[in-house]
PDB file of N, CA and C in Angstrom:
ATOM      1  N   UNK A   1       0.843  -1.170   0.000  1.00  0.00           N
ATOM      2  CA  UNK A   1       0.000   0.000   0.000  1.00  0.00           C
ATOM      3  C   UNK A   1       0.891   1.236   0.000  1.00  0.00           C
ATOM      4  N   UNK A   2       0.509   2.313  -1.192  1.00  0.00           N
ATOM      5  CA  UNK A   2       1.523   3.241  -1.042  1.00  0.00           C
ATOM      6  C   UNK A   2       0.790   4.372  -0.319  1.00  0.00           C
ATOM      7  N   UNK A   3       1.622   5.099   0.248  1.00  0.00           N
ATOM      8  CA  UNK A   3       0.930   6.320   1.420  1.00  0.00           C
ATOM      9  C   UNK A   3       1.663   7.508   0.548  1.00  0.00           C
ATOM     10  N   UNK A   4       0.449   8.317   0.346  1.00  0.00           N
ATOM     11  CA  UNK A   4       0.156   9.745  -0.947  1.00  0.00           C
ATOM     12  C   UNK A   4       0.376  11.094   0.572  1.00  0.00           C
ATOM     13  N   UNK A   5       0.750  11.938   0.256  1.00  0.00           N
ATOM     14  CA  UNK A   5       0.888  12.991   1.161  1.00  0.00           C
ATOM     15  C   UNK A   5      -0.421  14.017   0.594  1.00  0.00           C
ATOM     16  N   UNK A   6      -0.999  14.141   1.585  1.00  0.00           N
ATOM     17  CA  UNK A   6      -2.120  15.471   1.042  1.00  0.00           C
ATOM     18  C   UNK A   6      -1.632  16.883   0.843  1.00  0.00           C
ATOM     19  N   UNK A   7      -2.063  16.930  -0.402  1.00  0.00           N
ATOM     20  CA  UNK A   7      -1.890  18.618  -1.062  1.00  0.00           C
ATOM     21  C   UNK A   7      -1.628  19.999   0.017  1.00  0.00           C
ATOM     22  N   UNK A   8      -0.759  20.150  -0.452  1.00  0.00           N
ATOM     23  CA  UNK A   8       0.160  21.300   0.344  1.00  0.00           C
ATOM     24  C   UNK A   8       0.213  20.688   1.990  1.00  0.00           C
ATOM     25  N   UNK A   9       0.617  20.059   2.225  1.00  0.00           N
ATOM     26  CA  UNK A   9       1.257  19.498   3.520  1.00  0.00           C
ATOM     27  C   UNK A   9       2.815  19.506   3.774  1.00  0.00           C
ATOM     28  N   UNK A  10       3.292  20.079   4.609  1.00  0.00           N
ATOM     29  CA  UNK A  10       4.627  20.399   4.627  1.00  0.00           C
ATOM     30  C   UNK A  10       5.152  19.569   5.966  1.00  0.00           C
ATOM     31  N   UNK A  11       6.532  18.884   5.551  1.00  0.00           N
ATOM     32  CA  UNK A  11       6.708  18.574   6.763  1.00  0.00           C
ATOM     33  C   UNK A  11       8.334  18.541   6.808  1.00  0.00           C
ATOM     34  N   UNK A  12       8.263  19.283   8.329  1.00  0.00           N
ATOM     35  CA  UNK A  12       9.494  19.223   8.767  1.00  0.00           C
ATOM     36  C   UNK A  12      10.338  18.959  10.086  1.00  0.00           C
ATOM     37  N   UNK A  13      11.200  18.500   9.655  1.00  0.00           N
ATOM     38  CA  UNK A  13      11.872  17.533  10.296  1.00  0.00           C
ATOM     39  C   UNK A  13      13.253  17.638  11.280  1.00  0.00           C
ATOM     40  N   UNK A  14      12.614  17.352  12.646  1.00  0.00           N
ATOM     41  CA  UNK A  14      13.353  17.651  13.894  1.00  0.00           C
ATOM     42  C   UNK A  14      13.730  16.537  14.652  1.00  0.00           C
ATOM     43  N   UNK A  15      14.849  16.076  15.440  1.00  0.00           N
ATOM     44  CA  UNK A  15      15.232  15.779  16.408  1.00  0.00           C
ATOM     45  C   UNK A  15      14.466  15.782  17.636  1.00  0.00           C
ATOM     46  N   UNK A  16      14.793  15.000  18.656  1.00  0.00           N
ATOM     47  CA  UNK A  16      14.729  15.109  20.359  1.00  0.00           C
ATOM     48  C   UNK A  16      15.115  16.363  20.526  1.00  0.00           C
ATOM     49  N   UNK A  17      16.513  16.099  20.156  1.00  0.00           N
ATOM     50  CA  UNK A  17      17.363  16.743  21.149  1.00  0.00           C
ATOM     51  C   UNK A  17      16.843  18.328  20.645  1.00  0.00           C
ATOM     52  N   UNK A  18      16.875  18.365  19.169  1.00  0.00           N
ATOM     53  CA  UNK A  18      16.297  19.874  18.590  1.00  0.00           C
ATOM     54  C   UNK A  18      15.024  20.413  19.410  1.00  0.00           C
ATOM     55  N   UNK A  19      14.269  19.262  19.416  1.00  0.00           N
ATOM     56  CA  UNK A  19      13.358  19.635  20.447  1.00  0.00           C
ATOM     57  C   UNK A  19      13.009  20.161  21.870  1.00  0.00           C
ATOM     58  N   UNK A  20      14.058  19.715  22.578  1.00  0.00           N
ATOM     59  CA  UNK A  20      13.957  20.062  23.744  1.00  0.00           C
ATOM     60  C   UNK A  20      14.646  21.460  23.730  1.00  0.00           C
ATOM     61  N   UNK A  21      15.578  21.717  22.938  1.00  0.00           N
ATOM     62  CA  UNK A  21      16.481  22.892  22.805  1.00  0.00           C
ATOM     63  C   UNK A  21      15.931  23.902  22.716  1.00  0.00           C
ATOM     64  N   UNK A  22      15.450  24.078  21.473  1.00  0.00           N
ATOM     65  CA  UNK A  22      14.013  25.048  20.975  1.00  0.00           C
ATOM     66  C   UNK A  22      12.402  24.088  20.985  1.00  0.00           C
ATOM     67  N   UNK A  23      12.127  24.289  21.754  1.00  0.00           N
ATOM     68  CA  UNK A  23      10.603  23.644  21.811  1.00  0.00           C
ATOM     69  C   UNK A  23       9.351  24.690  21.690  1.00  0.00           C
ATOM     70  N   UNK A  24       9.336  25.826  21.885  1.00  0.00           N
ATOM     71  CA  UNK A  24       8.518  26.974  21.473  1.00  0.00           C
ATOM     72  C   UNK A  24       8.603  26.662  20.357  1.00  0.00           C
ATOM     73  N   UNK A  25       9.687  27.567  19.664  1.00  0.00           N
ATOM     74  CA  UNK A  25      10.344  27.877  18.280  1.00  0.00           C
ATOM     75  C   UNK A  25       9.633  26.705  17.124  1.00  0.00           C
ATOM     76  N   UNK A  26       9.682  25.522  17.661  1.00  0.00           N
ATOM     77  CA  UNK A  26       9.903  24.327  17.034  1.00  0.00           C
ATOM     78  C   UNK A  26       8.244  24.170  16.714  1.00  0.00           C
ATOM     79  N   UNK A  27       7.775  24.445  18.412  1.00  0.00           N
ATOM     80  CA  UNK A  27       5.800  23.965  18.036  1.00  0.00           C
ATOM     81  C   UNK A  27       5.409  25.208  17.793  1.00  0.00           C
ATOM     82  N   UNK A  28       6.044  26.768  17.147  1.00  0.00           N
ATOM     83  CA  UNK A  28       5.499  27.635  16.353  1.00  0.00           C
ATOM     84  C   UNK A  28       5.361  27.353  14.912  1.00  0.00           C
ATOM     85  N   UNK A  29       6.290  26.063  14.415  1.00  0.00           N
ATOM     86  CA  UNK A  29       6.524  25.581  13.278  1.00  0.00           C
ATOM     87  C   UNK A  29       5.384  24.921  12.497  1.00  0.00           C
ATOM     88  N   UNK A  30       4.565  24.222  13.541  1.00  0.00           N
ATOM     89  CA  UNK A  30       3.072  23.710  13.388  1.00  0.00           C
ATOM     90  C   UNK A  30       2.169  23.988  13.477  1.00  0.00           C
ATOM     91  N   UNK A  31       1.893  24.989  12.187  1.00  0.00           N
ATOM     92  CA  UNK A  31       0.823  26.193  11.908  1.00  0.00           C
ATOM     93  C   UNK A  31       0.519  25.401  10.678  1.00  0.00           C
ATOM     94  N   UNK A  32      -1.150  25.541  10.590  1.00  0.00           N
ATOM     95  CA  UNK A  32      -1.803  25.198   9.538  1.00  0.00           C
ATOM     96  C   UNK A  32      -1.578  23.721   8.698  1.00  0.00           C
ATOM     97  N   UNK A  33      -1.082  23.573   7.766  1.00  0.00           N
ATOM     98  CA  UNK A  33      -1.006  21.898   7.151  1.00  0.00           C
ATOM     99  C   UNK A  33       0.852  21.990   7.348  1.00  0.00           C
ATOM    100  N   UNK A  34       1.381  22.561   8.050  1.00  0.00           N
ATOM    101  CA  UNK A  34       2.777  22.220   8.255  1.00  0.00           C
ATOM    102  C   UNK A  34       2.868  21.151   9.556  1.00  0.00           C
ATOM    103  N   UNK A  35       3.697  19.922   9.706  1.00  0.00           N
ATOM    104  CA  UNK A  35       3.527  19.115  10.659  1.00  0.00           C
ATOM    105  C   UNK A  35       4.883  19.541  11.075  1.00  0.00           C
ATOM    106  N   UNK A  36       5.432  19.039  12.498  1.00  0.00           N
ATOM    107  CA  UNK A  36       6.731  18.658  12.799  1.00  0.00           C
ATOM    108  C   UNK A  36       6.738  17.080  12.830  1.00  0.00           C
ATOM    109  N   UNK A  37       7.769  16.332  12.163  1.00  0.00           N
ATOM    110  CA  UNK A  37       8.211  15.495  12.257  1.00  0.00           C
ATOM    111  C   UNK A  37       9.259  15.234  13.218  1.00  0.00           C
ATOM    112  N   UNK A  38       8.874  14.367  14.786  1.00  0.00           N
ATOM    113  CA  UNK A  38      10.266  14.438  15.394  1.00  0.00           C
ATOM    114  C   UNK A  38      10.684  13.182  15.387  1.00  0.00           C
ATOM    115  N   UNK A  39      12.087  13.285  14.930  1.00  0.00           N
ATOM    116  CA  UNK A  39      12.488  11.774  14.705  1.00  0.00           C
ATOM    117  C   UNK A  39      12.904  11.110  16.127  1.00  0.00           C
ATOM    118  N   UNK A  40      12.668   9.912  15.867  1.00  0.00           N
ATOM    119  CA  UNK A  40      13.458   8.700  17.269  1.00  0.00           C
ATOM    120  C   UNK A  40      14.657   7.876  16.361  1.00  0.00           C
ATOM    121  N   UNK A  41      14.991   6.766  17.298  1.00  0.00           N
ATOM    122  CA  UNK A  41      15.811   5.999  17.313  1.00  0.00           C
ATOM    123  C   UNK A  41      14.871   4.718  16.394  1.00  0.00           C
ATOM    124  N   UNK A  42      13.746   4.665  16.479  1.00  0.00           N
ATOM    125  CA  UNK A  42      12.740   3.890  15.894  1.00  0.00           C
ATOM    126  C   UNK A  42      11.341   4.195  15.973  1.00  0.00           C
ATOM    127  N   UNK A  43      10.468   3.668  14.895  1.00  0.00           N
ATOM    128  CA  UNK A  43       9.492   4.055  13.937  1.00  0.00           C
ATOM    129  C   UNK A  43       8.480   4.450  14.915  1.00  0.00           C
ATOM    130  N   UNK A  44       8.490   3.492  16.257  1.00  0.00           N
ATOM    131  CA  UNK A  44       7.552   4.067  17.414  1.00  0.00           C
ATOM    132  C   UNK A  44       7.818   4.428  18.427  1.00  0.00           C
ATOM    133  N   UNK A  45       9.552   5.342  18.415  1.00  0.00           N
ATOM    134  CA  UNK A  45       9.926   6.545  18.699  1.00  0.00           C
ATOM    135  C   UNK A  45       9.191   7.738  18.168  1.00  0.00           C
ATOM    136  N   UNK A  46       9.297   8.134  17.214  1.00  0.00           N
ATOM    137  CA  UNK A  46       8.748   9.117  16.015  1.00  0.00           C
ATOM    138  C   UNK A  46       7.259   9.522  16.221  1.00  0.00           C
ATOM    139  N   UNK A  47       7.378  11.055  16.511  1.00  0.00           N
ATOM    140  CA  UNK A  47       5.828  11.658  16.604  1.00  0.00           C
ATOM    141  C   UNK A  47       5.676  12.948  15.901  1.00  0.00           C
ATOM    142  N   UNK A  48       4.964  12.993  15.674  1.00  0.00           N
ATOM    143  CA  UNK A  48       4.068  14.050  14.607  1.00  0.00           C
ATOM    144  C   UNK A  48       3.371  15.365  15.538  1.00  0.00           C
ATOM    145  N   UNK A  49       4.078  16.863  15.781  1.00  0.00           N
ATOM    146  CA  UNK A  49       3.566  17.523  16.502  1.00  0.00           C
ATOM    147  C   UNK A  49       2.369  18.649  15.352  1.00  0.00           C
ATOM    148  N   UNK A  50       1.134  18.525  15.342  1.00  0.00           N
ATOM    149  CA  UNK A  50       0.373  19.352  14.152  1.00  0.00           C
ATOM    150  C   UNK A  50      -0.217  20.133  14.886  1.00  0.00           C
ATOM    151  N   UNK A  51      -0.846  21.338  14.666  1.00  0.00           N
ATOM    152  CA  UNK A  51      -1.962  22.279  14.171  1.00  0.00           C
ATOM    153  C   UNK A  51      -3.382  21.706  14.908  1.00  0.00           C
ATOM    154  N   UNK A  52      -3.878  22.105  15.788  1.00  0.00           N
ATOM    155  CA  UNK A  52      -5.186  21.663  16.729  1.00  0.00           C
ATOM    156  C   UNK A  52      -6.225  21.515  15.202  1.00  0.00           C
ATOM    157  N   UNK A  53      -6.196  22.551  14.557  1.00  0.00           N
ATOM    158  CA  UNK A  53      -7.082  23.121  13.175  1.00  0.00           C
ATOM    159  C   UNK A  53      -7.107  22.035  12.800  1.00  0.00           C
ATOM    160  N   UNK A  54      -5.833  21.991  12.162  1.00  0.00           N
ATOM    161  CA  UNK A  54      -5.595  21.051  10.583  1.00  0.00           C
ATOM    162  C   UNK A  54      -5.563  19.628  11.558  1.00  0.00           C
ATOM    163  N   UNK A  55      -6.059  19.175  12.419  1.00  0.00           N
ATOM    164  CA  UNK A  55      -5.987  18.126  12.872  1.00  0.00           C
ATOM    165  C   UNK A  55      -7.762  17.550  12.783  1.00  0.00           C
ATOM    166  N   UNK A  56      -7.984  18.987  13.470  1.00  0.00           N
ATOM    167  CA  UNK A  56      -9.762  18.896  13.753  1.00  0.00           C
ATOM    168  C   UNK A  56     -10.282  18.775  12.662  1.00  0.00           C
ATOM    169  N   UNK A  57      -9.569  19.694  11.334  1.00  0.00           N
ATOM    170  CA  UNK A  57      -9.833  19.499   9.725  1.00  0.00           C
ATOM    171  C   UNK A  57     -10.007  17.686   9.393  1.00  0.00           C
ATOM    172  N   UNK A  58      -8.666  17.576   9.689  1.00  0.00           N
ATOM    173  CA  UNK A  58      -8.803  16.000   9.256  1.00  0.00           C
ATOM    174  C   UNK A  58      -9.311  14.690   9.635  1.00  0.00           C
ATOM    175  N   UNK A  59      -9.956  15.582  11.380  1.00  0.00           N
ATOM    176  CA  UNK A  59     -10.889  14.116  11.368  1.00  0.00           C
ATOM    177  C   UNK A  59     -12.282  14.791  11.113  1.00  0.00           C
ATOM    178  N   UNK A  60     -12.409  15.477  10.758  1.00  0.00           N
ATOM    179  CA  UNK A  60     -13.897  16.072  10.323  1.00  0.00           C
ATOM    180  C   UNK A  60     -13.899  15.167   9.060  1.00  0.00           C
ATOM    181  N   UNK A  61     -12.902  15.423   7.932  1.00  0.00           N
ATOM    182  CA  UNK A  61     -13.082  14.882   6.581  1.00  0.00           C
ATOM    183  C   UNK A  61     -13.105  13.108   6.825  1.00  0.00           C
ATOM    184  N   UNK A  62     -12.517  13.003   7.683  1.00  0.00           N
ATOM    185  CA  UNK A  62     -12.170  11.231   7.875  1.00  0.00           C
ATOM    186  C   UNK A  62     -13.752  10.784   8.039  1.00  0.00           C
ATOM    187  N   UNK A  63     -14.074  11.237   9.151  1.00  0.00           N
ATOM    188  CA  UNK A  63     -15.841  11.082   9.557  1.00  0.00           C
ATOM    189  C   UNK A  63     -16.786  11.223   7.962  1.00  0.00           C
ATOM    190  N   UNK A  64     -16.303  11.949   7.507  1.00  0.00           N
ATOM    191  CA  UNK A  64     -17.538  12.616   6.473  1.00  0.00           C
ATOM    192  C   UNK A  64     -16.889  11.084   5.386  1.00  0.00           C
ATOM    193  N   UNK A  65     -15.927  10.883   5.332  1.00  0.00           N
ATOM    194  CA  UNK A  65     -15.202   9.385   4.507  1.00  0.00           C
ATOM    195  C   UNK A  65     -16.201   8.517   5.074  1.00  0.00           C
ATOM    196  N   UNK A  66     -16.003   7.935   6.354  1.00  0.00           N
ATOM    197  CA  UNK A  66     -16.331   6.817   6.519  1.00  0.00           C
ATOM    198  C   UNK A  66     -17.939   6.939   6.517  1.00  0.00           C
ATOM    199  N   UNK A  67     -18.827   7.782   6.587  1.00  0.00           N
ATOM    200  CA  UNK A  67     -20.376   8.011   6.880  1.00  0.00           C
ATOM    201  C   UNK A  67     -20.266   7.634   5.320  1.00  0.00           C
ATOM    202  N   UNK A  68     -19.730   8.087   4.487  1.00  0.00           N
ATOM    203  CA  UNK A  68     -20.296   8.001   3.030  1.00  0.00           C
ATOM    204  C   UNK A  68     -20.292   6.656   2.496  1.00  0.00           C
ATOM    205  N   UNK A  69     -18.890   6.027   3.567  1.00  0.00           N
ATOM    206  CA  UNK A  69     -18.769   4.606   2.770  1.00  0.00           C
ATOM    207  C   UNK A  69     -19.213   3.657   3.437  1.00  0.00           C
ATOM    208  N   UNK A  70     -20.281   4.455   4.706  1.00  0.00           N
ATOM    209  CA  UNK A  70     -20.921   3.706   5.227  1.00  0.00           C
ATOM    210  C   UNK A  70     -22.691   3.462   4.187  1.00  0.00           C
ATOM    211  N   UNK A  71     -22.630   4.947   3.961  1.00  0.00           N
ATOM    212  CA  UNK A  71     -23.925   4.640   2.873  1.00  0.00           C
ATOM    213  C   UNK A  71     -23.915   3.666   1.741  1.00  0.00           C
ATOM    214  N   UNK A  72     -22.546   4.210   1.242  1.00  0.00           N
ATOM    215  CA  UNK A  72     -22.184   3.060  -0.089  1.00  0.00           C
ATOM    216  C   UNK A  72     -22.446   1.917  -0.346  1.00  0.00           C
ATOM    217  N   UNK A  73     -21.865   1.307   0.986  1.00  0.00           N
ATOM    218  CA  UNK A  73     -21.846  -0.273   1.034  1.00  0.00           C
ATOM    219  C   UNK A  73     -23.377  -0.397   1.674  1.00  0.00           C
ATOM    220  N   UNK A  74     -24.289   0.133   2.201  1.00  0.00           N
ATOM    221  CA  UNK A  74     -25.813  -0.022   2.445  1.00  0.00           C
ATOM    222  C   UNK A  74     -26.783  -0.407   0.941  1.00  0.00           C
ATOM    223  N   UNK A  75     -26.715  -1.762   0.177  1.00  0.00           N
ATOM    224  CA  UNK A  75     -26.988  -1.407  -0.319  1.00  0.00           C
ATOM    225  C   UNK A  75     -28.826  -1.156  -1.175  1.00  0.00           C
ATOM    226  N   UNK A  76     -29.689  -1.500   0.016  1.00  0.00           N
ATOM    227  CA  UNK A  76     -30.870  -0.969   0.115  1.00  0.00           C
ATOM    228  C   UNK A  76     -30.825   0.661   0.210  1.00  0.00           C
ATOM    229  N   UNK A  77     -30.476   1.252   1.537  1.00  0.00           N
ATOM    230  CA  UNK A  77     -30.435   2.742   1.696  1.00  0.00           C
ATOM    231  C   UNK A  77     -29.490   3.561   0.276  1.00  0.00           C
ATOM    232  N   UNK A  78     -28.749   2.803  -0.088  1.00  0.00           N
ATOM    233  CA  UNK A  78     -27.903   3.318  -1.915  1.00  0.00           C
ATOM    234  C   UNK A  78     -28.551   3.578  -2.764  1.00  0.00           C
ATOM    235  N   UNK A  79     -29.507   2.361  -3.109  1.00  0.00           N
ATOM    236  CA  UNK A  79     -31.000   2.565  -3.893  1.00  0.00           C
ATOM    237  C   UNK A  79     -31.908   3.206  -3.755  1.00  0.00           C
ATOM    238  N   UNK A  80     -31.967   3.698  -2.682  1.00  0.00           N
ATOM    239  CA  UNK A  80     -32.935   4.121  -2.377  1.00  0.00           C
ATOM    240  C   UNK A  80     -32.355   6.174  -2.620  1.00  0.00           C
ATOM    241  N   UNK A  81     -31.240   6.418  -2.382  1.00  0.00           N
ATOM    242  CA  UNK A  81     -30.393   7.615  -2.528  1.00  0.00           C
ATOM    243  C   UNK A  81     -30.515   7.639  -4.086  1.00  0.00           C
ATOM    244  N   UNK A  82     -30.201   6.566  -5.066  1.00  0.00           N
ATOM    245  CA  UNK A  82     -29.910   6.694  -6.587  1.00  0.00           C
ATOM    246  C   UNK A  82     -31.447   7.152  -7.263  1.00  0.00           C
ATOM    247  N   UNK A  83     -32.331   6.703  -6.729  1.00  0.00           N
ATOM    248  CA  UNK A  83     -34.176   6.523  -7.064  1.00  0.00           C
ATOM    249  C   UNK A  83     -34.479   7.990  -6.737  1.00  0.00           C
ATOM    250  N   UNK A  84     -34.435   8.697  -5.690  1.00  0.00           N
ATOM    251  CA  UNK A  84     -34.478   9.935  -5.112  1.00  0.00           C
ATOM    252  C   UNK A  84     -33.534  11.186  -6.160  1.00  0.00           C
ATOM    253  N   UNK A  85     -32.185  10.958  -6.524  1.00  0.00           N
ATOM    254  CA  UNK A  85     -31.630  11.196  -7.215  1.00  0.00           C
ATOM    255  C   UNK A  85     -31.951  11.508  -8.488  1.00  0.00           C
ATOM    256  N   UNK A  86     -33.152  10.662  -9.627  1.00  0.00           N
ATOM    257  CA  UNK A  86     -33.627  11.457 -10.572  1.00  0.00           C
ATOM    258  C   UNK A  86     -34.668  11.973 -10.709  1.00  0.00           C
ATOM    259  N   UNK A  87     -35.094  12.102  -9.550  1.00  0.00           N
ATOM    260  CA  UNK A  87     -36.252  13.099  -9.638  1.00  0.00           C
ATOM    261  C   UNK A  87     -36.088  14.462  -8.732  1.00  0.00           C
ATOM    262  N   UNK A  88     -34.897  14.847  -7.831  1.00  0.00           N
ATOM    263  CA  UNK A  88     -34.780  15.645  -6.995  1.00  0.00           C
ATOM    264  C   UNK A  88     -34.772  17.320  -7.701  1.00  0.00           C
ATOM    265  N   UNK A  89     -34.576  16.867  -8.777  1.00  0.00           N
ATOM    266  CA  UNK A  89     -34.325  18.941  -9.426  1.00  0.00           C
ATOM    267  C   UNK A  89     -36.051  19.097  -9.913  1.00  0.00           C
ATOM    268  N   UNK A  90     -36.777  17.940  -9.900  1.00  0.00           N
ATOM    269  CA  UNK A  90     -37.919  18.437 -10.386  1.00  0.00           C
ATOM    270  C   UNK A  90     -38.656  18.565  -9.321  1.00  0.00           C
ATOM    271  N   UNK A  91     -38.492  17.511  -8.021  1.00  0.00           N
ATOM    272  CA  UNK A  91     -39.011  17.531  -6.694  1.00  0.00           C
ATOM    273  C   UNK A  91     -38.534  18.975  -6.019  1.00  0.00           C
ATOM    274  N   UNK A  92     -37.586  19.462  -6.212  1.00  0.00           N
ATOM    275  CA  UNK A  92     -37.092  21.003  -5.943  1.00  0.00           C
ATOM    276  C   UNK A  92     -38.297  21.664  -6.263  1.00  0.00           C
ATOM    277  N   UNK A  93     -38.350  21.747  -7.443  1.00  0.00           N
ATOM    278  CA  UNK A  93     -38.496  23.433  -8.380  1.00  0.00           C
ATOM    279  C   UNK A  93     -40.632  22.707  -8.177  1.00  0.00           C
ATOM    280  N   UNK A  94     -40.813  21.492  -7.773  1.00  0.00           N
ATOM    281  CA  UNK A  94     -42.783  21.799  -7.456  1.00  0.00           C
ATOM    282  C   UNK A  94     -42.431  21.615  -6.137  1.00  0.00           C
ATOM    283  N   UNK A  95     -41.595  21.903  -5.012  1.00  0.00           N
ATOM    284  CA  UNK A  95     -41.869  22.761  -3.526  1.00  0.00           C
ATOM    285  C   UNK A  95     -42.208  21.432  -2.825  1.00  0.00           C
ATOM    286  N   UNK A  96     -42.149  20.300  -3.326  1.00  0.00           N
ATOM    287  CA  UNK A  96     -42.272  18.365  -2.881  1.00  0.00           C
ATOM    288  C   UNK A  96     -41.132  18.303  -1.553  1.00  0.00           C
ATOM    289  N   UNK A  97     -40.287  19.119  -1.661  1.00  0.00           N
ATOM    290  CA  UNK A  97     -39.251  19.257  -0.179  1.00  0.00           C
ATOM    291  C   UNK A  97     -39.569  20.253   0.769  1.00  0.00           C
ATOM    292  N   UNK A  98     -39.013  19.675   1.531  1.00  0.00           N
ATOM    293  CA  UNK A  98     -38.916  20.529   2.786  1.00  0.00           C
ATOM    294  C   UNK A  98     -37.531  21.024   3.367  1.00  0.00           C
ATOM    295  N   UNK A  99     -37.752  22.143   3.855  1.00  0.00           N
ATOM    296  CA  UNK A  99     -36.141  23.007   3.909  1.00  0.00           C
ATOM    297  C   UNK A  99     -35.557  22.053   5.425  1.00  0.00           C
ATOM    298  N   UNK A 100     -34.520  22.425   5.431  1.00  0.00           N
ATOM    299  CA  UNK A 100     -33.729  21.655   6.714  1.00  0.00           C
ATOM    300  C   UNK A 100     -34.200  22.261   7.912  1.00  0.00           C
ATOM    301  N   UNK A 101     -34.940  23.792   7.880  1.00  0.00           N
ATOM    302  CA  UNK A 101     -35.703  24.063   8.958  1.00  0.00           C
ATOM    303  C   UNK A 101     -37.226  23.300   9.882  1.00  0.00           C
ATOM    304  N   UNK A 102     -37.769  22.875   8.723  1.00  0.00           N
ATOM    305  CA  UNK A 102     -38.595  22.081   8.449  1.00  0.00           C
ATOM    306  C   UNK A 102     -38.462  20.624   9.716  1.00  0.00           C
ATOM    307  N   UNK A 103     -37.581  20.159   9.197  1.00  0.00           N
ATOM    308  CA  UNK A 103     -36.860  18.415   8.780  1.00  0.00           C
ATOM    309  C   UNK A 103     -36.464  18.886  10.477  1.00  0.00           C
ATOM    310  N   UNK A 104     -35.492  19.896  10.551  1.00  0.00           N
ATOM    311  CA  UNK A 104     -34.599  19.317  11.943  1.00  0.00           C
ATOM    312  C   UNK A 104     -34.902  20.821  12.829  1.00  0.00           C
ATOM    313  N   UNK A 105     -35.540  21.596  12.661  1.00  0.00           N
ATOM    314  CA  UNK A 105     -35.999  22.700  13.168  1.00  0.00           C
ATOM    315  C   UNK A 105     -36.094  22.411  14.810  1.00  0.00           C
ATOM    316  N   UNK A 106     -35.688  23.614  15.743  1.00  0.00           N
ATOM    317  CA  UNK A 106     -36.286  23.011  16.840  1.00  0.00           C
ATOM    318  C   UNK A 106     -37.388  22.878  16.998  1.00  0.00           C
ATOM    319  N   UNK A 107     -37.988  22.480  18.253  1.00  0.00           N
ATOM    320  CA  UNK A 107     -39.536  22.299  18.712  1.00  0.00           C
ATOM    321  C   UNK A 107     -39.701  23.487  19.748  1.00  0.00           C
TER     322      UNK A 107
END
């Protein structure tokens, strides 16, 4: 399995010892999709200091992954999404929906 780096992700690459030296300096470095890479002696030495954001970013998108490929593989509720699907621009435009105020509005 090959592992793809996501678009504009920067990563750079520190030491322990760099770390402890400059450790501000170092976790000012992990702004936005820039990671710190700090290396060990071995593979589960090695940690990844990121961005609270770009972290919260990426399990937001992970969630929104797995819900979809949770629909996917449903494949009654799929059919039932594809059936809905060619009639929805005409179910739009004769007012057959209801707005999300509607649907999940409070009480």
């Amino acid at each position: 399995m090959s592992t793809q780096r996501p678009s504009g992700l920067e990563r750079v690459k520190v030491n322990r010892s760099q770390l402890r030296q400059n450790q501000s300096k170092i976790f000012r470095q992990a702004r936005g999709s820039r990671i710190v890479h700090v290396t060990g002696w071995s593979d589960e030495d090695e940690k990844y200091v990121v961005d609270k954001r770009y972290f919260d970013d990426l399990l937001q998108k992970l969630r929104a992954a797995v819900e979809t490929l949770a629909i996917t593989t449903d494949p009654k509720l799929f059919a039932q999404i594809l059936r809905a699907a060619d009639t929805i621009d005409q179910d739009a435009r004769l007012g057959k929906l209801h707005s999300f105020e509607e649907a999940f509005g409070d009480e």
